[in-house]
C-alpha atoms as a PDB file:
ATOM      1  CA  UNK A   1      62.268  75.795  62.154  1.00  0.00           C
ATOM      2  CA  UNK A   2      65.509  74.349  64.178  1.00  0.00           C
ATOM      3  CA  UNK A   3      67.311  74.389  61.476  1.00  0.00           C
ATOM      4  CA  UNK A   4      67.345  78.064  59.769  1.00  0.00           C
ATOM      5  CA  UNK A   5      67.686  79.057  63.833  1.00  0.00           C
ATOM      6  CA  UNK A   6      70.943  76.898  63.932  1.00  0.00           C
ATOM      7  CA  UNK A   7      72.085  78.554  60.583  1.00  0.00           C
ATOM      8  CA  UNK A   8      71.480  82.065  61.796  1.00  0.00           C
ATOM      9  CA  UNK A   9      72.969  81.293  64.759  1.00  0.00           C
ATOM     10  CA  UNK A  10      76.074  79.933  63.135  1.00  0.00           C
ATOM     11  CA  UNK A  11      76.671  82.490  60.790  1.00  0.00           C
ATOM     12  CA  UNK A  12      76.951  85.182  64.016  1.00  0.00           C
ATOM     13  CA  UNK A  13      79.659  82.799  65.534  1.00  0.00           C
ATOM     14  CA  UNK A  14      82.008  83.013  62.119  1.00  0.00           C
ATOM     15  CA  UNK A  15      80.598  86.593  61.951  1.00  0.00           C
ATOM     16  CA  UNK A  16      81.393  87.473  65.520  1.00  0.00           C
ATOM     17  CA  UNK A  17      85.067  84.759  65.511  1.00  0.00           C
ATOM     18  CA  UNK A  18      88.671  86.587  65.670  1.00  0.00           C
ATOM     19  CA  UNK A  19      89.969  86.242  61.128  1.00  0.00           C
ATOM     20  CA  UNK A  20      91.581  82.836  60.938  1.00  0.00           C
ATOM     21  CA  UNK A  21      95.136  82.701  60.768  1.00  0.00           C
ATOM     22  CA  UNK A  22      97.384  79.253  60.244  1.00  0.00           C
ATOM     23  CA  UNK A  23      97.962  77.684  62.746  1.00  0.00           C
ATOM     24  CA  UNK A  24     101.579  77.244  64.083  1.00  0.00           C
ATOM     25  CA  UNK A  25     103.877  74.251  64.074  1.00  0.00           C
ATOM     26  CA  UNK A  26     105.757  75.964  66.814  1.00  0.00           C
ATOM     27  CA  UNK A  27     107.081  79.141  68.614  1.00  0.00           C
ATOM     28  CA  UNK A  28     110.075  79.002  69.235  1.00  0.00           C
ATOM     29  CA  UNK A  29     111.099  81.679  72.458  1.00  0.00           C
ATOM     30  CA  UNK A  30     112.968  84.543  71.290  1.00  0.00           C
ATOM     31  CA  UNK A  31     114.634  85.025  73.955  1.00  0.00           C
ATOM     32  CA  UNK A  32     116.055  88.563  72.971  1.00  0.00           C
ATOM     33  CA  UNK A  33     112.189  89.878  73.449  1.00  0.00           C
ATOM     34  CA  UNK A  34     110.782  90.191  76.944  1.00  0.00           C
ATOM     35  CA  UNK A  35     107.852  87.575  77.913  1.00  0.00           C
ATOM     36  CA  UNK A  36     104.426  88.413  78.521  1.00  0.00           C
ATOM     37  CA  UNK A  37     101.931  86.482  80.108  1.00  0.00           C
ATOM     38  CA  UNK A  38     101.543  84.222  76.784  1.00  0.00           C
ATOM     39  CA  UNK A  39     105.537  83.363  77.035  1.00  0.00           C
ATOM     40  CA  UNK A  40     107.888  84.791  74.584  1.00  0.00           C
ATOM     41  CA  UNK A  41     107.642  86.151  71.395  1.00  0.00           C
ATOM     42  CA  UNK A  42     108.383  83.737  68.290  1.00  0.00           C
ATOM     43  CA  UNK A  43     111.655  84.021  66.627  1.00  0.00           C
ATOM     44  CA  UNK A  44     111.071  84.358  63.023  1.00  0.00           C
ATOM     45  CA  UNK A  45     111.270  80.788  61.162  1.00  0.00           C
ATOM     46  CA  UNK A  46     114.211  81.530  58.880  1.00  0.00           C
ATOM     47  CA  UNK A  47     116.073  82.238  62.247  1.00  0.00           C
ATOM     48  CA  UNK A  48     114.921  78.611  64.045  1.00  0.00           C
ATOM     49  CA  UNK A  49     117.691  76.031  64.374  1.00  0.00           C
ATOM     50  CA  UNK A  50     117.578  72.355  65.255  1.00  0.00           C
ATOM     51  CA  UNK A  51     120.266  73.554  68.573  1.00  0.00           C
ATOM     52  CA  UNK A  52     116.496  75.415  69.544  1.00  0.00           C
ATOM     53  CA  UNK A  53     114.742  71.912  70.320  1.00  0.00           C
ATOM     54  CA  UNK A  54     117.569  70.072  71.282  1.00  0.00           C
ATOM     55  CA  UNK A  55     119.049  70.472  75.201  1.00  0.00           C
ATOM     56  CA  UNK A  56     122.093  68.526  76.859  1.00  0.00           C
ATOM     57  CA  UNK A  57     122.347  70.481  79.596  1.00  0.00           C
ATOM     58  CA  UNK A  58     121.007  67.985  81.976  1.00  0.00           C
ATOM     59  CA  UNK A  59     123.680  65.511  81.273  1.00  0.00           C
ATOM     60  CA  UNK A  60     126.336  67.061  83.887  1.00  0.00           C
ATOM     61  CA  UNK A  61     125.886  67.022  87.951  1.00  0.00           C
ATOM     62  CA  UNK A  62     124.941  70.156  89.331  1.00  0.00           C
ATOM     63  CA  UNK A  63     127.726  72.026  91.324  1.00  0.00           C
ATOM     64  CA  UNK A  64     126.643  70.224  95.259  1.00  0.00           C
ATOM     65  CA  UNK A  65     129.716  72.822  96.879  1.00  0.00           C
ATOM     66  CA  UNK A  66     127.268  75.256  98.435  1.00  0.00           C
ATOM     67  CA  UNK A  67     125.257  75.783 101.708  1.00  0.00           C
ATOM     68  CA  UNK A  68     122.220  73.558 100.613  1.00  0.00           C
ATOM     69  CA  UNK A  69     124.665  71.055  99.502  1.00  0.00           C
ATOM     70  CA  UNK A  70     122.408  70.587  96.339  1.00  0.00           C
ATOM     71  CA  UNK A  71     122.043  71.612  92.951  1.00  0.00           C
ATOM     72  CA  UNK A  72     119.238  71.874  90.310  1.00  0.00           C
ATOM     73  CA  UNK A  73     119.612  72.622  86.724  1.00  0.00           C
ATOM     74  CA  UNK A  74     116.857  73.861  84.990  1.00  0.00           C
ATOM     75  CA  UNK A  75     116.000  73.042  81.081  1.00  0.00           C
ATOM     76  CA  UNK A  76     113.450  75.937  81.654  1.00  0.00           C
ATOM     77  CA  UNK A  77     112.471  77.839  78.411  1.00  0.00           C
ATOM     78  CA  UNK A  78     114.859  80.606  78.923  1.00  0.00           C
ATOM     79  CA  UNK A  79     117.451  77.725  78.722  1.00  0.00           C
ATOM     80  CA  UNK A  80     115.579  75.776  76.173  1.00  0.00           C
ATOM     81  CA  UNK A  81     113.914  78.173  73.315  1.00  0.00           C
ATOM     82  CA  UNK A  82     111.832  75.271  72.093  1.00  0.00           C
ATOM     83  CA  UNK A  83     109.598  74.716  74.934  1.00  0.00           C
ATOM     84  CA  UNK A  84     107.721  77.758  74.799  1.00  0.00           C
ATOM     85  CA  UNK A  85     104.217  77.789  74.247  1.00  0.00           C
ATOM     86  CA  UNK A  86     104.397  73.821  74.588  1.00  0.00           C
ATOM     87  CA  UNK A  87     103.057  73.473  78.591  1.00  0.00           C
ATOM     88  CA  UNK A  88     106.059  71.573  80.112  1.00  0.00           C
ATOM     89  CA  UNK A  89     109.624  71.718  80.896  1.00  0.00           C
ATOM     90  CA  UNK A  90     112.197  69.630  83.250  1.00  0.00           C
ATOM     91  CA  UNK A  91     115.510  69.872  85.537  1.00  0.00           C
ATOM     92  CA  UNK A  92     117.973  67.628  87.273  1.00  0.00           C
ATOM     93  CA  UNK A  93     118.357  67.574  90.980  1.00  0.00           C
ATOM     94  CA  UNK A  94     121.543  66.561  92.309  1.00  0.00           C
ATOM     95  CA  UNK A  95     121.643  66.292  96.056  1.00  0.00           C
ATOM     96  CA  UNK A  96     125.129  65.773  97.982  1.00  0.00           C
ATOM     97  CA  UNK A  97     124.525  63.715 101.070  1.00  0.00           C
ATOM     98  CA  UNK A  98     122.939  65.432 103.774  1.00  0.00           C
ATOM     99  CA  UNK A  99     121.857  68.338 100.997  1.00  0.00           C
ATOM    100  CA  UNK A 100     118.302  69.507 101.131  1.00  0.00           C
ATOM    101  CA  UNK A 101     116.372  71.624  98.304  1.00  0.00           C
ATOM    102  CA  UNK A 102     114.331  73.880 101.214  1.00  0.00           C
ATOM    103  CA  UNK A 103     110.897  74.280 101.912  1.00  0.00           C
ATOM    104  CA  UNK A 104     109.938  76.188  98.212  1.00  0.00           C
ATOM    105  CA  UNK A 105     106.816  76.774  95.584  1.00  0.00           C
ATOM    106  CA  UNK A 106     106.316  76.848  92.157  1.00  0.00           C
ATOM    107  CA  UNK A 107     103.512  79.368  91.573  1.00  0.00           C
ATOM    108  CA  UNK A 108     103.118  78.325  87.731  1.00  0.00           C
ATOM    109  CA  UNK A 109     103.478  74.739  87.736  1.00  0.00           C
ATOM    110  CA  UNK A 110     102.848  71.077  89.431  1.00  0.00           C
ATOM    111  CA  UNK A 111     105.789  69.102  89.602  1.00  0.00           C
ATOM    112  CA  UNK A 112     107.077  65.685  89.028  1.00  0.00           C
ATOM    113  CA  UNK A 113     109.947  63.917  90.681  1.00  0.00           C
ATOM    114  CA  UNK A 114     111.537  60.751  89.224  1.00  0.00           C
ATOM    115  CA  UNK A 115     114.809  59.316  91.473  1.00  0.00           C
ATOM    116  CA  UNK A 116     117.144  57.771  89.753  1.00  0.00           C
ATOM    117  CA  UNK A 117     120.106  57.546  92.188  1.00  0.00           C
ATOM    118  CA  UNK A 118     120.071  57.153  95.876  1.00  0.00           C
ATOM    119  CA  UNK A 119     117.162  57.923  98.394  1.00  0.00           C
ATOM    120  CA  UNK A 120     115.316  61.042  98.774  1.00  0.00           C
ATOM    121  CA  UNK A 121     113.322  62.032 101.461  1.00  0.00           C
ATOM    122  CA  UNK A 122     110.336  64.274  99.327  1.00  0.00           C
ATOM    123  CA  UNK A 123     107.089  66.074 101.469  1.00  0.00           C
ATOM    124  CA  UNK A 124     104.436  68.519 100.514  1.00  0.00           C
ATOM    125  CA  UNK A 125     102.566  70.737 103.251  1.00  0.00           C
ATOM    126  CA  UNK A 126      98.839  71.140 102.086  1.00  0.00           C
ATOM    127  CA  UNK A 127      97.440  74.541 102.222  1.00  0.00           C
ATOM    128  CA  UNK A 128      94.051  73.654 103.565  1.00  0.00           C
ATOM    129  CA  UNK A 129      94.824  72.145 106.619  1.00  0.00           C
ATOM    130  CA  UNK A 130      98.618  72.302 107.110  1.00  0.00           C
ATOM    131  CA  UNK A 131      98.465  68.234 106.664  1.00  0.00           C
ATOM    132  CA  UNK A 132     102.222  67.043 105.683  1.00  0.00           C
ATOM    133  CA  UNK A 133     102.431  64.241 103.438  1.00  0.00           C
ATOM    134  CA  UNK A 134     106.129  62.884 103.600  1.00  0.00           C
ATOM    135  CA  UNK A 135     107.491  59.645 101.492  1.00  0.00           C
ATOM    136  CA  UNK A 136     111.165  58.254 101.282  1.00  0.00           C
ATOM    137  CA  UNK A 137     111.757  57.785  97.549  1.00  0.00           C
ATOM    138  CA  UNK A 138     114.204  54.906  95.897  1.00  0.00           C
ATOM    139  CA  UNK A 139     115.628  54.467  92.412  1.00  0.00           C
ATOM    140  CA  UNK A 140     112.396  54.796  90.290  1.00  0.00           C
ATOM    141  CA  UNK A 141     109.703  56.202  92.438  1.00  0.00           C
ATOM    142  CA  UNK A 142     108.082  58.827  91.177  1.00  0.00           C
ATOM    143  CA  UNK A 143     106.472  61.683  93.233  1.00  0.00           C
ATOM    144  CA  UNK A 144     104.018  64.461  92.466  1.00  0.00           C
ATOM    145  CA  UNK A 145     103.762  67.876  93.732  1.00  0.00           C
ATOM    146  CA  UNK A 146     100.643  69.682  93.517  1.00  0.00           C
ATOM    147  CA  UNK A 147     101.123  73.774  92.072  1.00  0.00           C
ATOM    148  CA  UNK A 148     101.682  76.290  94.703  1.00  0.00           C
ATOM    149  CA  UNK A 149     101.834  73.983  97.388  1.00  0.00           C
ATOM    150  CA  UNK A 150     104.962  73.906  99.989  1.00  0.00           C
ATOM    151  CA  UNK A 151     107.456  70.817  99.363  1.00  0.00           C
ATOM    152  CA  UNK A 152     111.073  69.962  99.882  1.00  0.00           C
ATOM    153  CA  UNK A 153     113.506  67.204  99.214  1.00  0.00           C
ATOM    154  CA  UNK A 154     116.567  65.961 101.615  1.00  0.00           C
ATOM    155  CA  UNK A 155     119.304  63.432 100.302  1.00  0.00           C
ATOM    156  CA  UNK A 156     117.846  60.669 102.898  1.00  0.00           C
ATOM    157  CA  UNK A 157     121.159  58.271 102.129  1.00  0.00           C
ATOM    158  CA  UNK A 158     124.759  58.002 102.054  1.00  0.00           C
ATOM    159  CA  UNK A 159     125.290  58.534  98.813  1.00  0.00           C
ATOM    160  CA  UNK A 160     124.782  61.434  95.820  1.00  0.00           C
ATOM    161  CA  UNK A 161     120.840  61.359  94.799  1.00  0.00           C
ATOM    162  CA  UNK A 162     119.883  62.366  91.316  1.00  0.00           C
ATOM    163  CA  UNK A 163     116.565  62.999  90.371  1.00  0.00           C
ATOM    164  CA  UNK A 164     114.958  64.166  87.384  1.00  0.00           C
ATOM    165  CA  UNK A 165     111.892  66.737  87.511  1.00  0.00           C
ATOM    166  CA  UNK A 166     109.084  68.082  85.232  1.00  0.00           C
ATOM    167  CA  UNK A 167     107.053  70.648  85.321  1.00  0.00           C
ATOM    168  CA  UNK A 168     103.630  71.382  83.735  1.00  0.00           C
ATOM    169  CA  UNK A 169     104.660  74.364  82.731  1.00  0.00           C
ATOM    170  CA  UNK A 170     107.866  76.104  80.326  1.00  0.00           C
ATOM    171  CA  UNK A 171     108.562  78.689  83.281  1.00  0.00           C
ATOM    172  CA  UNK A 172     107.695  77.215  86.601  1.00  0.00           C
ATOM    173  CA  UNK A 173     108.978  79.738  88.713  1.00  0.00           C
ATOM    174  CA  UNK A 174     110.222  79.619  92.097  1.00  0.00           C
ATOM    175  CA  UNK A 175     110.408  81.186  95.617  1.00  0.00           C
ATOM    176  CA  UNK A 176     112.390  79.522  98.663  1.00  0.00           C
ATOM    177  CA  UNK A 177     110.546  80.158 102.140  1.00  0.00           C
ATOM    178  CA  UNK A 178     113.882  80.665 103.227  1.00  0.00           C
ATOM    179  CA  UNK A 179     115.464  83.492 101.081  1.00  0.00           C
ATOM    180  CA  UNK A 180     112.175  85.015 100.893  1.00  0.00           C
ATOM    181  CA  UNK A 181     112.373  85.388 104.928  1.00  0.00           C
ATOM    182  CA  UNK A 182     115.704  85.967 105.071  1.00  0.00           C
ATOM    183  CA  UNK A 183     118.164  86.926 102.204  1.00  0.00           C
ATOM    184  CA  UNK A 184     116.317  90.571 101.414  1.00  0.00           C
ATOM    185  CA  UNK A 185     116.082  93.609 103.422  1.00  0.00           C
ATOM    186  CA  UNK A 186     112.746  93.035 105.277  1.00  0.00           C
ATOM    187  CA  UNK A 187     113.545  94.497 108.710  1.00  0.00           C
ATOM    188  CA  UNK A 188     114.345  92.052 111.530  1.00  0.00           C
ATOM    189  CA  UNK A 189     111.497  93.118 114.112  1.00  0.00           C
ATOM    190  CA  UNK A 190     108.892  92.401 111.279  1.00  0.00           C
ATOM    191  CA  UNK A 191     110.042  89.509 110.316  1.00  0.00           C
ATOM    192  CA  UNK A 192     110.336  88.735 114.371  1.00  0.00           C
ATOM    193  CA  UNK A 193     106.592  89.650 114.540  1.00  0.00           C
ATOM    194  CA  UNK A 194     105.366  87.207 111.590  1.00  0.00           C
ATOM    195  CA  UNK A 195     107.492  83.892 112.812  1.00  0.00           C
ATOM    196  CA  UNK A 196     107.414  84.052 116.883  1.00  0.00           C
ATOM    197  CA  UNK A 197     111.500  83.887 116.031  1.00  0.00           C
ATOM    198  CA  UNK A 198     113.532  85.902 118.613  1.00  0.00           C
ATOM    199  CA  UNK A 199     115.922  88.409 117.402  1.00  0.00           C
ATOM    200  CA  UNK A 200     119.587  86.797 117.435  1.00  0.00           C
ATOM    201  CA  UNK A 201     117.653  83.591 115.505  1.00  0.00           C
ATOM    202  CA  UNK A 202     116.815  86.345 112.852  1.00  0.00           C
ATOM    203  CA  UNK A 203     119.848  87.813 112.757  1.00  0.00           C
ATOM    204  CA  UNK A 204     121.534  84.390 112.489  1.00  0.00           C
ATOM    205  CA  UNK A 205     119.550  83.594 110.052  1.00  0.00           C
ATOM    206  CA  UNK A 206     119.971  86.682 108.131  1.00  0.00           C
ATOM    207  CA  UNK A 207     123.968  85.887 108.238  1.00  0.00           C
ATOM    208  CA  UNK A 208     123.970  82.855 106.416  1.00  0.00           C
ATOM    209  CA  UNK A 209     121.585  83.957 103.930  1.00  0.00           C
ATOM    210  CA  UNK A 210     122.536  87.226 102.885  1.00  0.00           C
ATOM    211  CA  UNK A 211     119.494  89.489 104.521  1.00  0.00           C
ATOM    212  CA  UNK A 212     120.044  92.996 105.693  1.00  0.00           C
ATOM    213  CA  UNK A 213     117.857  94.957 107.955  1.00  0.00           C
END
């Protein structure tokens, strides 16, 4: 009796089942398209090149001549046309010293820090309880950050740090605590209201980041 039940059974799974198509050996972004939520659109195959799975863009030091006195260059997908659909990407930090990547989150992806040069001073802020959890990092310590989760990274030496980063995801995104306070147009006495700042700290702030309002 088990047995004509698992047959019937199967046969309305196959029945019911999306029509079988081949599976891919890759899909490679075409970048031309907009994404969607399932990445980009595949270029067509005659149009795929070896350049599309190949990246050396990570070889050169960011450009450290900037506010944050850091750089990081991202081998994202929209850089790298091979990585989508394939759950991962990387970049290379490059922090001058006393540069700091600020307080930020990555709403699609955890990350993973490998130092290669220098110190860095790496924490994460859990969202549960506000708990910080904050490690010095040498020349081949790795750290992890968890996805959505508030972390930063501060050159903690004399010298330039490098590290390299992945991501567990082609297009981690990314929003900085700080420009999203201060480099739009949200007006002053609201953003006053939702950080106990005073006005002229605001404003200040607002200054050297670009805001209006």
């Amino acid at each position: 009796m088990f047995l004509p039940i698992l047959f019937i059974f199967s046969v309305v799974l196959i029945s019911s089942s999306p029509p079988h198509t081949a599976a891919l050996d890759f899909c490679v972004a075409n970048l031309t398209l907009p994404t969607g939520p399932a990445g980009y659109p595949c270029k067509k195959a005659a149009n795929v090149t070896a350049d599309d799975f190949a990246f050396s863009g990570l070889a050169m030091a960011g450009n450290t001549s900037n506010l944050i006195k850091a750089a990081v260059t991202p081998a994202f997908v929209a850089q790298f046309p091979g990585l989508n659909g394939l759950g991962f990407s990387m970049a290379r930090a490059d922090l001058a010293p006393g540069g700091v990547i600020p307080m930020h989150t990555h709403p699609s992806a955890h990350e993973m820090l490998l130092v290669v040069q220098g110190r860095i001073s790496a924490g994460l802020i859990s969202s549960s309880d506000n708990k910080v959890y904050l490690k010095t990092l040498k020349k081949g310590d790795i750290m992890v950050f968890p996805k959505g989760i508030l972390h930063f990274q501060i050159n903690a030496g004399g010298i330039p740090a490098i590290a390299f980063v992945s991501f567990s995801d082609p297009d981690p995104g990314l929003q900085i605590l700080d420009f999203a306070l201060f480099a739009n147009n949200l007006p002053s006495k609201l953003i006053e209201k939702v950080t106990f700042l005073d006005d002229a700290q605001v404003k200040k702030l607002k200054a050297v980041l670009g805001g209006t309002g």
